[in-house]
Protein backbone atom coordinates (compact mmCIF):
# COMPACT_ATOMS: atom_id res chain seq x y z
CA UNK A 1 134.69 -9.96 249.60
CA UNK A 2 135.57 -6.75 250.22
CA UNK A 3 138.55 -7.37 252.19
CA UNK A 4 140.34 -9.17 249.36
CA UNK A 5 139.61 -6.80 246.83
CA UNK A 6 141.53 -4.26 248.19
CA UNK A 7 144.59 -6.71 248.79
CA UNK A 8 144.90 -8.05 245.69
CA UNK A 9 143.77 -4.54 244.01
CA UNK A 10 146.76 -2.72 245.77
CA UNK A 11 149.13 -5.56 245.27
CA UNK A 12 148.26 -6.98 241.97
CA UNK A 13 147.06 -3.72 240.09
CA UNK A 14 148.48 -1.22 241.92
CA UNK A 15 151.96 -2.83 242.25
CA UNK A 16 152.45 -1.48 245.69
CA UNK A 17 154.83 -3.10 247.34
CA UNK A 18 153.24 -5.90 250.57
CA UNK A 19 155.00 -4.30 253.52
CA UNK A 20 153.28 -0.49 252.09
CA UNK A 21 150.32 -2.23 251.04
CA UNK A 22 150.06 -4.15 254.65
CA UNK A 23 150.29 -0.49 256.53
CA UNK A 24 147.55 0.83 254.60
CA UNK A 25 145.48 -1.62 255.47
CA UNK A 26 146.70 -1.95 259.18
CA UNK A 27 147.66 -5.45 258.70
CA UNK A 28 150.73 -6.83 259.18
CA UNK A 29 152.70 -7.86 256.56
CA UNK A 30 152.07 -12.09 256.72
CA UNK A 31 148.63 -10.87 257.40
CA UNK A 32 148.34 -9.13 254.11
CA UNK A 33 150.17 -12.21 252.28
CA UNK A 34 147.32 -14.95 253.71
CA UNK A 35 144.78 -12.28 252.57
CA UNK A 36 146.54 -12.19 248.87
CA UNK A 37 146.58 -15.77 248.94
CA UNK A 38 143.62 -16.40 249.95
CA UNK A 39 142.00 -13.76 247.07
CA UNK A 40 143.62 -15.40 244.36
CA UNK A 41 142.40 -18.54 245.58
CA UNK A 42 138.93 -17.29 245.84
CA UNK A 43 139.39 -15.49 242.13
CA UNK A 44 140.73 -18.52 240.75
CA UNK A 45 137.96 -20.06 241.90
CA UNK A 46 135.57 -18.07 240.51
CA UNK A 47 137.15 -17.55 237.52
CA UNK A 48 136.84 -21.66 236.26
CA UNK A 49 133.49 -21.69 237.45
CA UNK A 50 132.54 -19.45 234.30
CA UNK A 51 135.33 -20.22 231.85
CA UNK A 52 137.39 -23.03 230.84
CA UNK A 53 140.83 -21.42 230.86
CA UNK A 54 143.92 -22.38 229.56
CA UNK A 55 147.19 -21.79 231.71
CA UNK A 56 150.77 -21.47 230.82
CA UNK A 57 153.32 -23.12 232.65
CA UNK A 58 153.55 -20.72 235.36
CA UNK A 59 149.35 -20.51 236.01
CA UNK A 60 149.06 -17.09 233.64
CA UNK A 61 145.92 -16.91 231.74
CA UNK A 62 146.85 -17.84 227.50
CA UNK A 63 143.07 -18.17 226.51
CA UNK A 64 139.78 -18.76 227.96
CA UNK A 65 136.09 -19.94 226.72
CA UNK A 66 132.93 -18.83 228.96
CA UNK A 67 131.21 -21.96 230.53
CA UNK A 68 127.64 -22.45 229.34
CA UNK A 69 125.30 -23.72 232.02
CA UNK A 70 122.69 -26.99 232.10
CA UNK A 71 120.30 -24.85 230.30
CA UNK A 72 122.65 -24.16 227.55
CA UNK A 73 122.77 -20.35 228.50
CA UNK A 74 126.44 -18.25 229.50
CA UNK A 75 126.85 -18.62 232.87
C-alpha cells in the first residue's frame, strides 16, 4: 500500500533520516517506525512468496531463485 511505500522509499532509498522523514509525512516519529516495520514485513512477505531467497546472517538478500507455481509457470 501506498502508505508504506513512501516510508520505506524515503527511509530505505532515500536515506532520510526517521524524525525528517516522519515530518514529511505528518507522522510522528514512532508512527513512522511501526509504518517502516510494518512495510518490510509486508515486503518480506511478498518477496518469499515469489522467490526462494537466501539470507545472510543479518537478513540481507545473498541470492534468490523465482518460485514457480502448481502449474509449473513463474509466479
Amino acid at each position: 500500500p501506498t502508505r508504506y511505500r513512501e516510508a520505506l522509499t524515503l527511509t530505505e532509498i532515500k536515506q532520510m533520516g526517521q524524525r525528517q522523514a516522519a515530518e514529511r509525512l505528518g507522522l510522528s516519529t514512532s508512527g513512522l517506525k511501526s509504518r517502516v516495520h510494518r512495510g518490510r514485513e509486508m515486503l518480506k512477505h511478498a518477496l518469499t512468496r515469489c522467490c526462494a531467497l537466501e539470507l545472510d546472517r543479518r537478513g540481507g538478500v545473498t541470492s534468490f531463485e523465482q518460485r514457480t507455481n502448481e502449474c509449473g509457470k513463474e509466479c
